[in-house]
N, C-alpha and C. Protein backbone atom coordinates (compact mmCIF):
# COMPACT_ATOMS: atom_id res chain seq x y z
N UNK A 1 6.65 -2.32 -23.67
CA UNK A 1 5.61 -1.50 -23.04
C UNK A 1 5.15 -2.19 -21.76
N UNK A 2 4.87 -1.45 -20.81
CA UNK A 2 5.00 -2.10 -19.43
C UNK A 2 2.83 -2.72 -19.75
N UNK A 3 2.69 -3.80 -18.97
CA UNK A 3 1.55 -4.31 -19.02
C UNK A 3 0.47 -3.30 -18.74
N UNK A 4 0.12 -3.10 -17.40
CA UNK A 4 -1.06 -1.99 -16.98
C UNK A 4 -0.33 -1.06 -16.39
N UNK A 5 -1.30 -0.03 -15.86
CA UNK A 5 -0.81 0.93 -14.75
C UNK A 5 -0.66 -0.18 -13.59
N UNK A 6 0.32 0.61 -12.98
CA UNK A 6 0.08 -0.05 -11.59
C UNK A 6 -0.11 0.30 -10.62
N UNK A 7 -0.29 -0.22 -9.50
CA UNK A 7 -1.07 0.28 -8.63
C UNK A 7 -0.85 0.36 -7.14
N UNK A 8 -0.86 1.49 -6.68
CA UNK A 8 -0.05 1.63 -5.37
C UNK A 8 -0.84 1.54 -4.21
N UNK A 9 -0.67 0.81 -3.33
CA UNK A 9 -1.14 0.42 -1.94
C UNK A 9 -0.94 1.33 -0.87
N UNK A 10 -1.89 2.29 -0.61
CA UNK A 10 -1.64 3.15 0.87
C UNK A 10 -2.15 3.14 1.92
N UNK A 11 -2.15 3.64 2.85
CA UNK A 11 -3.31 3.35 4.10
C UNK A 11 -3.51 4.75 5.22
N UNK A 12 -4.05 4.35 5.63
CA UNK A 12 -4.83 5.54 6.84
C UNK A 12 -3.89 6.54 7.27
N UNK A 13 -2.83 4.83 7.89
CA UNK A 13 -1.69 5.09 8.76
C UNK A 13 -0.77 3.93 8.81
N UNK A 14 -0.09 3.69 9.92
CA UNK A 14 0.69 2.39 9.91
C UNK A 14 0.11 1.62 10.88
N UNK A 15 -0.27 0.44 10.22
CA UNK A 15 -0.54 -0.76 10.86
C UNK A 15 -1.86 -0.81 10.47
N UNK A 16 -2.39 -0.59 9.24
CA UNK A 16 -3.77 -0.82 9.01
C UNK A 16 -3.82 -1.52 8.13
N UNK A 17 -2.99 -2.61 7.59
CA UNK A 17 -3.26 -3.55 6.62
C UNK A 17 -2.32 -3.44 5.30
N UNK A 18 -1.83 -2.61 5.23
CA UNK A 18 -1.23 -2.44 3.75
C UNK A 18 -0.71 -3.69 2.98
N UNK A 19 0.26 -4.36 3.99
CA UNK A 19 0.91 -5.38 3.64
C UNK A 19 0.02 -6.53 3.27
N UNK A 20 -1.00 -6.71 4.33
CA UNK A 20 -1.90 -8.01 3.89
C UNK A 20 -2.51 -7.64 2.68
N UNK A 21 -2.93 -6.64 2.46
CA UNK A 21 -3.90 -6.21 1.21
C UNK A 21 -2.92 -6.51 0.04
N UNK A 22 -1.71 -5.56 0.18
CA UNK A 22 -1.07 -6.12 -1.35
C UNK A 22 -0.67 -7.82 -1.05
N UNK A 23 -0.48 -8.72 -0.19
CA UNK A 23 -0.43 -9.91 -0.50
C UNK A 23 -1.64 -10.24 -1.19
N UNK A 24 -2.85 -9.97 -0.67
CA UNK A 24 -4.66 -10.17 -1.21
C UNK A 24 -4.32 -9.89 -2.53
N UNK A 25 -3.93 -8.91 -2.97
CA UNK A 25 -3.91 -8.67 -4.47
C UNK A 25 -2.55 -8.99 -5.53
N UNK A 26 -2.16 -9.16 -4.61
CA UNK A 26 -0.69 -9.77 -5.98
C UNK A 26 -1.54 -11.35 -6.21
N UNK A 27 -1.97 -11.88 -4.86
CA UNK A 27 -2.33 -13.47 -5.42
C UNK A 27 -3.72 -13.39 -5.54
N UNK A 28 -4.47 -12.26 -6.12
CA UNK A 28 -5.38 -12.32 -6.86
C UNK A 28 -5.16 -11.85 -8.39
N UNK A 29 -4.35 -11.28 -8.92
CA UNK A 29 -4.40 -11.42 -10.12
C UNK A 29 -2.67 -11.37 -10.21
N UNK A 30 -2.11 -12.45 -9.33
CA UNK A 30 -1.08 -13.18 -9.88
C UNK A 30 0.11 -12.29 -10.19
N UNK A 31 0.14 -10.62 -9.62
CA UNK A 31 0.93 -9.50 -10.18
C UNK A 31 2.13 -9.57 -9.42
N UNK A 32 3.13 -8.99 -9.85
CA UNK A 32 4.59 -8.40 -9.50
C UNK A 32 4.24 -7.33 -8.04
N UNK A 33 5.18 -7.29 -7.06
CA UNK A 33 5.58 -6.53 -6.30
C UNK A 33 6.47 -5.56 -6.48
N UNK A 34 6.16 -4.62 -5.63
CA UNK A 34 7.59 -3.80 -5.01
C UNK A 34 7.46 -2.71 -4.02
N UNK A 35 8.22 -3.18 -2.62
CA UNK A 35 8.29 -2.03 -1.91
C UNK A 35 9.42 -1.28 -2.40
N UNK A 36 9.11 0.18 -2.37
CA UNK A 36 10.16 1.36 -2.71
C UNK A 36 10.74 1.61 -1.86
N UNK A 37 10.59 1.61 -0.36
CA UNK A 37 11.59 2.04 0.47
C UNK A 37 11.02 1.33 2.12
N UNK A 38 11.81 0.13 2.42
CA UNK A 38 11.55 -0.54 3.64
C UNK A 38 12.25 0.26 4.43
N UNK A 39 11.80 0.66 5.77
CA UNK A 39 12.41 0.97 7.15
C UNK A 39 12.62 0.12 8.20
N UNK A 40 13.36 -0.25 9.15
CA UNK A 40 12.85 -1.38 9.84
C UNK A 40 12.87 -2.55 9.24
N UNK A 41 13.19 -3.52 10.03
CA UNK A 41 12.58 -5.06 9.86
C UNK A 41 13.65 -5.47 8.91
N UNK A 42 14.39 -5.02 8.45
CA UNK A 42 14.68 -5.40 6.98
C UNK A 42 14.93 -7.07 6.66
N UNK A 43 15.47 -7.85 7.90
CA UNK A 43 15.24 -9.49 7.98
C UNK A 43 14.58 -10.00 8.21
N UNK A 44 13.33 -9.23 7.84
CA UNK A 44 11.65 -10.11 8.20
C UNK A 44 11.33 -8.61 7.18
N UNK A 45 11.45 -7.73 5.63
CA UNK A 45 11.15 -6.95 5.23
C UNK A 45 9.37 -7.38 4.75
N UNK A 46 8.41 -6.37 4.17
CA UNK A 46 7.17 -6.56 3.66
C UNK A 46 7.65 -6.90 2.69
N UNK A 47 8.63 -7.28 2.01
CA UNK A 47 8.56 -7.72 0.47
C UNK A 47 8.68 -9.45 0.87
N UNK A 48 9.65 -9.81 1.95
CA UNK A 48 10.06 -11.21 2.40
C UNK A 48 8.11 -12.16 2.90
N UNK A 49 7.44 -10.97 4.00
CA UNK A 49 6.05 -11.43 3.92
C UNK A 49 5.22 -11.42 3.00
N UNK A 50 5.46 -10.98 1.85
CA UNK A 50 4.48 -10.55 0.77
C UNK A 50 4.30 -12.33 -0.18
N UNK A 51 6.45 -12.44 -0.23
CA UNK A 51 6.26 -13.60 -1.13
C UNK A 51 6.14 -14.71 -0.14
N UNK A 52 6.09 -15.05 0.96
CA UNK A 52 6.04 -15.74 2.26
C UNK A 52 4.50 -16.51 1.83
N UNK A 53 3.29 -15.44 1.91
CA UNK A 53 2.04 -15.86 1.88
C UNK A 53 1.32 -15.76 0.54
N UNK A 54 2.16 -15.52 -0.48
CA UNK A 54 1.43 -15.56 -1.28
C UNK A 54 1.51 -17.32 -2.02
N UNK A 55 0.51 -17.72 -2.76
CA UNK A 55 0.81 -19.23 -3.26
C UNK A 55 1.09 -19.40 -4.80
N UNK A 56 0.78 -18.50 -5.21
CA UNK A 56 1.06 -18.33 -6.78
C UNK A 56 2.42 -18.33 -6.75
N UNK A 57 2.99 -18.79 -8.25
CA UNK A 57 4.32 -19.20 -8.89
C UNK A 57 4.68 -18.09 -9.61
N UNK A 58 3.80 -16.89 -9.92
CA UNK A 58 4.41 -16.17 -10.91
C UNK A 58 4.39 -14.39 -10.59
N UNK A 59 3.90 -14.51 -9.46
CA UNK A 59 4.41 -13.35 -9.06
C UNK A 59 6.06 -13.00 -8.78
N UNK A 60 6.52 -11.75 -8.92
CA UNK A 60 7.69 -11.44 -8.86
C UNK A 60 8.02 -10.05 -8.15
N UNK A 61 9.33 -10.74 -7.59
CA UNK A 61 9.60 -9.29 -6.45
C UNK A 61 10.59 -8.64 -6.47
N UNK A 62 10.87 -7.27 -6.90
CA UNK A 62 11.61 -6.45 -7.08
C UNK A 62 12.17 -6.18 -6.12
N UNK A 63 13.52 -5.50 -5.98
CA UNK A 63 14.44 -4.97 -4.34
C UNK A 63 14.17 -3.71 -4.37
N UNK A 64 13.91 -3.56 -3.13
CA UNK A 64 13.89 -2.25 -3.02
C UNK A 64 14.23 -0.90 -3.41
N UNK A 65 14.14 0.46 -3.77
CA UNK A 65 15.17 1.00 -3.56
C UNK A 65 16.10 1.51 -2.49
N UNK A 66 15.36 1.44 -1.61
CA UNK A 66 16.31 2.08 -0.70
C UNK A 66 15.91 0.82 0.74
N UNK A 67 16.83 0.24 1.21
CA UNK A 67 16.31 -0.39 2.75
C UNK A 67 16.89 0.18 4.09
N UNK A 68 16.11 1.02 4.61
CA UNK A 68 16.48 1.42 5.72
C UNK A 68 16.76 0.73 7.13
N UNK A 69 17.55 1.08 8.14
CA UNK A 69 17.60 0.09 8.96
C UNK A 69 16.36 0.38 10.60
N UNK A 70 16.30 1.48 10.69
CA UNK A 70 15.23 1.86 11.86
C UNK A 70 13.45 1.71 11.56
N UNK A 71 12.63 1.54 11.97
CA UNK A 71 11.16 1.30 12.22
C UNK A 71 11.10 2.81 12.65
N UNK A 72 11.16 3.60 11.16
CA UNK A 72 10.77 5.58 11.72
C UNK A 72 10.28 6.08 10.15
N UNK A 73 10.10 7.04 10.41
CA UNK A 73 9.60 7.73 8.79
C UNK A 73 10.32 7.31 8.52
N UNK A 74 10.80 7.25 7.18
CA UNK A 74 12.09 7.40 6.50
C UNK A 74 12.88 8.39 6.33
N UNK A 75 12.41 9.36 6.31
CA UNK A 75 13.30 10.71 6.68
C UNK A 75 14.50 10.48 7.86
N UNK A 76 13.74 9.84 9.22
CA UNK A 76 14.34 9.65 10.42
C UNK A 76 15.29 8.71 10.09
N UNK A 77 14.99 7.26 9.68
CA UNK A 77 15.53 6.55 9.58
C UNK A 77 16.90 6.35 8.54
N UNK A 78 16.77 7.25 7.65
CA UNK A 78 17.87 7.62 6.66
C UNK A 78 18.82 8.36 7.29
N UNK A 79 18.02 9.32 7.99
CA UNK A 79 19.29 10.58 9.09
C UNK A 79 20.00 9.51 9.72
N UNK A 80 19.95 8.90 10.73
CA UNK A 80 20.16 8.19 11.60
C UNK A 80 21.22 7.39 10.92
N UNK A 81 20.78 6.99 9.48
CA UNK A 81 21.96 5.62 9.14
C UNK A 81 22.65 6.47 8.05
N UNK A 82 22.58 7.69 8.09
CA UNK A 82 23.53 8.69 7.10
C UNK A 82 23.48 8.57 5.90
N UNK A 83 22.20 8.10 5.32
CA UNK A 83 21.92 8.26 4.27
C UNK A 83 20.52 9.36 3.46
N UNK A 84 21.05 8.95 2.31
CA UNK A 84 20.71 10.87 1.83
C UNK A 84 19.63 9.67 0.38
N UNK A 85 18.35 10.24 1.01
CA UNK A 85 17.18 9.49 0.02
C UNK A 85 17.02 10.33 -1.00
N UNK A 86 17.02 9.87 -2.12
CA UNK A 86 17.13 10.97 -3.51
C UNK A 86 15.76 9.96 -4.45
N UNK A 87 15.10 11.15 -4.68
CA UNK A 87 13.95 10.35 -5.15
C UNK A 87 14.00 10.26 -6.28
N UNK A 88 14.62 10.77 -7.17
CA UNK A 88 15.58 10.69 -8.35
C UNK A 88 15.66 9.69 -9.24
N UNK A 89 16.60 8.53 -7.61
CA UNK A 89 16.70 7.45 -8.43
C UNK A 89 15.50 6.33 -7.50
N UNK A 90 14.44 6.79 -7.17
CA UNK A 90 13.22 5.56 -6.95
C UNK A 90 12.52 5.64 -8.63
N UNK A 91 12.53 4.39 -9.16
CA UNK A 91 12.04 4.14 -10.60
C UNK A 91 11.18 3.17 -10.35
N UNK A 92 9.78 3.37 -10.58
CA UNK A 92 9.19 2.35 -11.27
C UNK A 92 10.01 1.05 -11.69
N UNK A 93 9.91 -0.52 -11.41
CA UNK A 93 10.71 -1.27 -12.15
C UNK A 93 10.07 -1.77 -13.52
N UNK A 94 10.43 -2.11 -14.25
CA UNK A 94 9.91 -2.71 -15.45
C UNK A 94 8.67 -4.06 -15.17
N UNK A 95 7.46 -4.08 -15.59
CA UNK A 95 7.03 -5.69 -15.17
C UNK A 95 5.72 -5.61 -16.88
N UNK A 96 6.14 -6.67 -16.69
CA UNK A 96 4.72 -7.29 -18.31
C UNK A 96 3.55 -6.96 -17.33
N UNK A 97 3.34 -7.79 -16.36
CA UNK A 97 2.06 -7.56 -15.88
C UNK A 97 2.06 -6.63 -15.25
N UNK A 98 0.79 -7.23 -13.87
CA UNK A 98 0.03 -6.00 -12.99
C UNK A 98 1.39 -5.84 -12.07
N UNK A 99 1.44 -4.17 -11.17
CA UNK A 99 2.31 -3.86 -10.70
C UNK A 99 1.69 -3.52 -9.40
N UNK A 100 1.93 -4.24 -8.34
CA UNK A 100 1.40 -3.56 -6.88
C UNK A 100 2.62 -3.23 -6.34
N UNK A 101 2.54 -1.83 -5.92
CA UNK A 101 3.75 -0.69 -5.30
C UNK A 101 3.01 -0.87 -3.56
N UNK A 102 3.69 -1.30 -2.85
CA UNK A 102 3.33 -0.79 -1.55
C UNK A 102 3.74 0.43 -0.87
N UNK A 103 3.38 1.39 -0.40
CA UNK A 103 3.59 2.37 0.51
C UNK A 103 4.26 2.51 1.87
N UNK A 104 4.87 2.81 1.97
CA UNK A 104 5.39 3.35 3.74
C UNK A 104 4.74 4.16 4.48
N UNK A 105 3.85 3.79 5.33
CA UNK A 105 3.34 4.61 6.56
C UNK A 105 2.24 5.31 5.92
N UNK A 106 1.58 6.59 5.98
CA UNK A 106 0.27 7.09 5.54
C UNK A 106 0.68 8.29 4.17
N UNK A 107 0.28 8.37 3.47
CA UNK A 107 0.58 9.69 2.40
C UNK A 107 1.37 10.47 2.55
N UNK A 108 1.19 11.26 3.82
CA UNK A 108 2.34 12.44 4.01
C UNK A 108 3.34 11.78 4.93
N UNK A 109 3.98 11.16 4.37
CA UNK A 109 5.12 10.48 5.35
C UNK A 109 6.26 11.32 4.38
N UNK A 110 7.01 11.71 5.17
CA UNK A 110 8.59 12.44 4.76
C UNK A 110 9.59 11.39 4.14
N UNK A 111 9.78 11.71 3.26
CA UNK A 111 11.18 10.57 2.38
C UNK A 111 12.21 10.62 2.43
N UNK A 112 12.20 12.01 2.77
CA UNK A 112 13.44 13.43 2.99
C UNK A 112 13.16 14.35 3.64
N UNK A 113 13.88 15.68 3.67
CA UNK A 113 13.33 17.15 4.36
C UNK A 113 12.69 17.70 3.04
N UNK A 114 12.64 17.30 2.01
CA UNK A 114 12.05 18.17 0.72
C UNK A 114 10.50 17.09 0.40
N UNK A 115 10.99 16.09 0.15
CA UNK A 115 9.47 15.55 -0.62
C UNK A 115 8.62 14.79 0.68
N UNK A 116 7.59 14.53 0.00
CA UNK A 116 6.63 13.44 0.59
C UNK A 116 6.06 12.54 0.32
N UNK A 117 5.57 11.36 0.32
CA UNK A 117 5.66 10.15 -0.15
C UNK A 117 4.44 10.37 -1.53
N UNK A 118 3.47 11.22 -0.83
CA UNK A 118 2.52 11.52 -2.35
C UNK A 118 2.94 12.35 -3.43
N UNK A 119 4.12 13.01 -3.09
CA UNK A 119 4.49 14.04 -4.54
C UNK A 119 4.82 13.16 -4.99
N UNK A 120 5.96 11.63 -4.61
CA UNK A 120 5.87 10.75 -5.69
C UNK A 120 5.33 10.03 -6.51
N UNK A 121 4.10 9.67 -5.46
CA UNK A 121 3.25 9.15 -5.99
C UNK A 121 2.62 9.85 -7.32
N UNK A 122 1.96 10.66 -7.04
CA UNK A 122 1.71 11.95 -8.12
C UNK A 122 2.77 12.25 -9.54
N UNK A 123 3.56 11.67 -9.23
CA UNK A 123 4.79 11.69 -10.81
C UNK A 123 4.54 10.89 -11.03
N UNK A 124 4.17 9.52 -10.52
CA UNK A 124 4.00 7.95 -11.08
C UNK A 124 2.40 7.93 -11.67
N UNK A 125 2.65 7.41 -12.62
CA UNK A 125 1.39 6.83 -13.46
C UNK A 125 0.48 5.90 -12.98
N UNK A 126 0.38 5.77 -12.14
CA UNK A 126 -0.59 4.97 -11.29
C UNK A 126 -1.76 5.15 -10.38
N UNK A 127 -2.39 4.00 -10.09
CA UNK A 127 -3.93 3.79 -9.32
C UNK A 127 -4.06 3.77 -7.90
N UNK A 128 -4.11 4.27 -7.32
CA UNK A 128 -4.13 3.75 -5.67
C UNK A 128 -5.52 3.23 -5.27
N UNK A 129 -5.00 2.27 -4.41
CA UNK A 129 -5.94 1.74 -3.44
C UNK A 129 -5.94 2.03 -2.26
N UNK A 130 -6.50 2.85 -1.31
CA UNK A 130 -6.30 3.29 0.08
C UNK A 130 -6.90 2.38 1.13
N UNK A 131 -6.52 1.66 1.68
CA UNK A 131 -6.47 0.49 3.13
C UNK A 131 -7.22 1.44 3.95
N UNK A 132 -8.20 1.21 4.51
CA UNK A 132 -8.71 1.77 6.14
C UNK A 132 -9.15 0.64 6.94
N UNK A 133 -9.29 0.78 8.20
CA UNK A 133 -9.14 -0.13 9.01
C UNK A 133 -10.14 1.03 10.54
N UNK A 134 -10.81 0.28 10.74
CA UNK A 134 -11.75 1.16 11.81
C UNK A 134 -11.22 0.95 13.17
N UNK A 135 -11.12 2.41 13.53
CA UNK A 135 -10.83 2.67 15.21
C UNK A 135 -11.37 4.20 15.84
N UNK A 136 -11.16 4.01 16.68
CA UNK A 136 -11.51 5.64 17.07
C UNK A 136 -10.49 6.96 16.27
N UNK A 137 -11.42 7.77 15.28
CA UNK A 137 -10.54 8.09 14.96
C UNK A 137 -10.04 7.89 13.25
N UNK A 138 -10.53 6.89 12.86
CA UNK A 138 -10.61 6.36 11.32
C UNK A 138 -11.12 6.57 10.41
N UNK A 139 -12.37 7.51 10.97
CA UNK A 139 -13.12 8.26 9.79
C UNK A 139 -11.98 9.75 9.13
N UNK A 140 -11.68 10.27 10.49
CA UNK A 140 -11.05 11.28 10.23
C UNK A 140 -9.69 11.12 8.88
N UNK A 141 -8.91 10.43 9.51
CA UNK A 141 -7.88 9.88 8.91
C UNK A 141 -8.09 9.49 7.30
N UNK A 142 -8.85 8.48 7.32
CA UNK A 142 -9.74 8.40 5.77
C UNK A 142 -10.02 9.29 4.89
N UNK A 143 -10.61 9.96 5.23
CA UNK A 143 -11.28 11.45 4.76
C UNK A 143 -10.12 12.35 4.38
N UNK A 144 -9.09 12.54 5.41
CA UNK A 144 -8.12 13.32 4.89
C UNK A 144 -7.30 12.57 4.07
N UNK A 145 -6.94 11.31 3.93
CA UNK A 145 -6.10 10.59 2.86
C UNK A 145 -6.99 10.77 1.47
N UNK A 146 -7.93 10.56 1.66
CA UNK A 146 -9.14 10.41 0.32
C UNK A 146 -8.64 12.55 -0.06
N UNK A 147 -8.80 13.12 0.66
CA UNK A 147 -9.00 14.43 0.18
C UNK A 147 -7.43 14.91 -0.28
N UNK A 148 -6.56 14.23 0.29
CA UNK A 148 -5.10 14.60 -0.43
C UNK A 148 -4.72 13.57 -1.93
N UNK A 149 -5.38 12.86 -1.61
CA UNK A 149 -5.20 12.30 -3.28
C UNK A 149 -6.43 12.82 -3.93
N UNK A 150 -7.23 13.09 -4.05
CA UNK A 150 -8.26 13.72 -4.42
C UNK A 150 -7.92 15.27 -4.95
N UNK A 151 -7.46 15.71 -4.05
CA UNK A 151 -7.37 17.13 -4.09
C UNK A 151 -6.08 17.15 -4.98
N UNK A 152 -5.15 16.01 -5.55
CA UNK A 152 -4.25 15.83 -6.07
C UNK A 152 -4.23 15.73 -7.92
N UNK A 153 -5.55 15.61 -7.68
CA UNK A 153 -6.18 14.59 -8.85
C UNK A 153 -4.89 13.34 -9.44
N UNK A 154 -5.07 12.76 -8.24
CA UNK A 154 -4.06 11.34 -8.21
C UNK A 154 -5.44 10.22 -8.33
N UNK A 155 -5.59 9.63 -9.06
CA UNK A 155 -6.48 8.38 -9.54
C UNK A 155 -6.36 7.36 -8.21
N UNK A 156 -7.84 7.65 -7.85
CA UNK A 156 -7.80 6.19 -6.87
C UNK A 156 -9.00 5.52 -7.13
N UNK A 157 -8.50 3.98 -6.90
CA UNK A 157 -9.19 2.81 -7.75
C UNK A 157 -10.48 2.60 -6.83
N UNK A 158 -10.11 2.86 -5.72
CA UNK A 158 -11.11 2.42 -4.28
C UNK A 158 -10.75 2.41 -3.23
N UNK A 159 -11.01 1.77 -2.06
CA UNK A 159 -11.34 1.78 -0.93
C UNK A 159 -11.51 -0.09 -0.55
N UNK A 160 -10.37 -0.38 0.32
CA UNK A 160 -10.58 -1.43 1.07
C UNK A 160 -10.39 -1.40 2.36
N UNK A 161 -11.38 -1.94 3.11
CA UNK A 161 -11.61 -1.83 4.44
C UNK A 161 -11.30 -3.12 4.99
N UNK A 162 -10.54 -3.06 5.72
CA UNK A 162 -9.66 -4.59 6.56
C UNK A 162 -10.28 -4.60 8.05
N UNK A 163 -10.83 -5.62 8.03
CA UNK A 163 -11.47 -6.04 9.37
C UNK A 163 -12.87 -6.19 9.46
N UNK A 164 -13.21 -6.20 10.59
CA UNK A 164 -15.16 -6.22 10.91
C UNK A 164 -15.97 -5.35 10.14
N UNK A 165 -17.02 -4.89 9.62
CA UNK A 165 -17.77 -4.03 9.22
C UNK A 165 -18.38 -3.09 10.35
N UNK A 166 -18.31 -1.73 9.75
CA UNK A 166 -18.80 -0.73 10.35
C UNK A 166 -19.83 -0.05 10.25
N UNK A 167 -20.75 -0.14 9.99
CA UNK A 167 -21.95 0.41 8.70
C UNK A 167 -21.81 1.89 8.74
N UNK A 168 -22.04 2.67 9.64
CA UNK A 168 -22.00 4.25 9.81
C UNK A 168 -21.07 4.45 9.49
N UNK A 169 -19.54 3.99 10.06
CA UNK A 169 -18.16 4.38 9.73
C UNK A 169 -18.28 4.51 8.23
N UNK A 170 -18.24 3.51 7.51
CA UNK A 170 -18.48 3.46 5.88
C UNK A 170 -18.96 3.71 5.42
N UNK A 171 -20.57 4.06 5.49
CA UNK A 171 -21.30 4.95 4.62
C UNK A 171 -20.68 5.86 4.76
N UNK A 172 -20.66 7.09 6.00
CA UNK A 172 -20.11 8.43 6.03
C UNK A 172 -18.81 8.45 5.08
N UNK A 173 -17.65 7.56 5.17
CA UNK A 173 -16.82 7.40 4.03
C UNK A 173 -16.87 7.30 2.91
N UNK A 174 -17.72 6.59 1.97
CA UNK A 174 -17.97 6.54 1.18
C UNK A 174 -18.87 7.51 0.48
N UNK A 175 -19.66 7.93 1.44
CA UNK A 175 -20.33 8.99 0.55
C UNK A 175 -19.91 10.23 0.72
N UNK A 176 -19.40 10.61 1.70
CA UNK A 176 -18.65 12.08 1.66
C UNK A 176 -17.22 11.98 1.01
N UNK A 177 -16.43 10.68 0.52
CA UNK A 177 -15.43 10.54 -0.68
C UNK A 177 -15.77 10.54 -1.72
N UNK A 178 -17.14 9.67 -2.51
CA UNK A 178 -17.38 9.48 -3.09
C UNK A 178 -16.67 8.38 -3.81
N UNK A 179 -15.78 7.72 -3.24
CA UNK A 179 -15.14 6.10 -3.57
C UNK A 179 -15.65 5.34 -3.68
N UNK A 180 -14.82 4.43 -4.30
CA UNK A 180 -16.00 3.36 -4.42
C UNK A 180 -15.40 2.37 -3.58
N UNK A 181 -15.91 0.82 -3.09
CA UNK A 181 -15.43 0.23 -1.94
C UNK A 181 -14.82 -0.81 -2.78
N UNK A 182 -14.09 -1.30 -2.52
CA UNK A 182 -13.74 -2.33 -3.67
C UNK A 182 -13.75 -4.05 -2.71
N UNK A 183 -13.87 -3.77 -1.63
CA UNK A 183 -14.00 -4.78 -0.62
C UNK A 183 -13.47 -4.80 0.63
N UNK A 184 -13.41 -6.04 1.07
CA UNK A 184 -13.73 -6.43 2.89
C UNK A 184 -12.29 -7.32 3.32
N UNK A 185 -10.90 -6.94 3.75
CA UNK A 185 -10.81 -8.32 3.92
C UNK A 185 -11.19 -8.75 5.39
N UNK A 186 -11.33 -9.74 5.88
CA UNK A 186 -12.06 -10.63 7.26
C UNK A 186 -10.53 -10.42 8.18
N UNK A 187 -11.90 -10.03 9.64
CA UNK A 187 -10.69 -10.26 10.94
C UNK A 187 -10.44 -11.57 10.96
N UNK A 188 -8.70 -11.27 10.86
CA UNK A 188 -8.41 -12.83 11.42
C UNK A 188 -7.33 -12.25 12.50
N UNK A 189 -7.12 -13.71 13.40
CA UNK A 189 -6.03 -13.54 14.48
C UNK A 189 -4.65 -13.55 14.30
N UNK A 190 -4.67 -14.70 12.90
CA UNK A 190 -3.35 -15.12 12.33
C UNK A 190 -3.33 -14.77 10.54
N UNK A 191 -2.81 -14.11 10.34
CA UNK A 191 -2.68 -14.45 8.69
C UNK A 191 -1.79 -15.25 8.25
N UNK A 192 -2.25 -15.85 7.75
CA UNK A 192 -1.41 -17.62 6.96
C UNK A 192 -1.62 -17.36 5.58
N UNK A 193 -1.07 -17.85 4.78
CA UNK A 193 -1.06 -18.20 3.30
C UNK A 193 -2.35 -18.92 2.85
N UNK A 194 -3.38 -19.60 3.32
CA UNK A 194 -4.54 -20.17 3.49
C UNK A 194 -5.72 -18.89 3.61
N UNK A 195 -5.22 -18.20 4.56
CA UNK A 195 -5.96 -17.00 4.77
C UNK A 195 -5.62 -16.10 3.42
N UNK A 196 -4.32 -15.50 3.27
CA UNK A 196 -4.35 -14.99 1.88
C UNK A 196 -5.35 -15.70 0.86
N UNK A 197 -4.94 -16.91 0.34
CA UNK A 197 -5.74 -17.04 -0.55
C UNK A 197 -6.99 -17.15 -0.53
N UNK A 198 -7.43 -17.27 0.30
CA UNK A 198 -9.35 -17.13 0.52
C UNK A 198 -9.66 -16.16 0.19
N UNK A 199 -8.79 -15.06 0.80
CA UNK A 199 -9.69 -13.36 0.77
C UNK A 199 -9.16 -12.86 -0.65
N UNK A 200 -8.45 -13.65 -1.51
CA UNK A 200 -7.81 -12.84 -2.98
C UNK A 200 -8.91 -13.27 -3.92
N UNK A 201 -9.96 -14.39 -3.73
CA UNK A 201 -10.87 -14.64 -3.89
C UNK A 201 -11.92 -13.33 -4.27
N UNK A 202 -11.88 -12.11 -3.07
CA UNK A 202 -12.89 -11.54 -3.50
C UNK A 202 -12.21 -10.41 -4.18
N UNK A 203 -11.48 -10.25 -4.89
CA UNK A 203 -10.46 -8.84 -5.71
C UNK A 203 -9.61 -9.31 -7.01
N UNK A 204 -10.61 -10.67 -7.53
CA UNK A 204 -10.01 -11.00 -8.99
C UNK A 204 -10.62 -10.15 -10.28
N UNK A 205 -11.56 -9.26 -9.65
CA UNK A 205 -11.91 -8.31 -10.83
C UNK A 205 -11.66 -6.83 -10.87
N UNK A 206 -10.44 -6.80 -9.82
CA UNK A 206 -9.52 -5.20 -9.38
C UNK A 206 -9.54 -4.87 -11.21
């Protein structure tokens, strides 16, 4: 029997933290990884930075299912390298413990010409945590990620906000979601493995 639900990492959009956050939380309660489908990067992939900065010994990292070779939806990036994404075979992997799933790009990101990254989500038994990150523009974005898992009745655990504090930005979020915040991680310039573990500090009671 697999340990807990586990729990999938999404965000606004791309480039708002996803990756640092699931490092924050695999080396806060010490859990298993897995990206489902890398685009881009694949010799510097988020699964290669994930175990890079994390300091714990017992986390564990699953391969992908699918590694794409372009920095595009995945839809794009599959066309392009002639491959045909079948969501079929993306499985959950087996883990005793906690399971952090990272996400590609924002909710409605294309996988294919048929699905979208939340209908999968939505078959999977799991918790999300939605990443926001403040800019012009971030309330909006928020609001509509919160209202498509919401409107999904897809279980989300909370709300982490990466970077400086906003006070208006976040109240209006929080109370017109009705989420709950689950925490802060701190602007930094560099993220180091030092930095991971400070901020996993505040998400050992996820």
């Amino acid at each position: 029997m697999r340990g807990q639900k586990p729990i999938f990492i999404t965000g606004i959009g791309t480039g708002v933290g996803k990756t640092v956050a699931s490092a924050i939380i695999c080396e806060a309660l010490k859990a298993d990884y897995w990206k489902p489908i890398q685009a881009g990067e694949l010799e510097n992939s988020d699964t290669i930075k994930v175990r890079t900065l994390i300091s714990n010994k017992e986390s564990k990292f699953f391969a992908e299912a699918y590694q794409l070779p372009h920095p595009l939806s995945p839809h794009a990036s599959a066309a392009m390298a002639n491959i045909d994404v079948d969501v079929k075979k993306i499985n959950i992997p087996y883990s005793e413990k906690q399971l952090i799933i990272e996400g590609a790009g924002g909710l409605l990101v294309p996988l294919n010409y048929h699905t979208l990254y939340i209908e999968l989500i939505k078959n999977w038994n799991v918790e999300v945590i939605l990443v926001s990150r403040h800019y012009l523009g971030s309330i909006n974005h928020t609001l509509l990620s919160a209202e498509s898992l919401l409107g999904r009745n897809i279980p989300v655990k909370g709300i982490i906000f990466n970077g400086e504090e906003n006070y208006h930005t976040e109240e209006v979020i929080l109370k017109m979601t009705g989420l709950k915040m689950l925490g802060r991680i701190d602007e930094t310039k560099r993220v180091t493995k030092a930095f991971i573990k400070k901020q996993s500090e505040k998400f050992t009671e996820l």
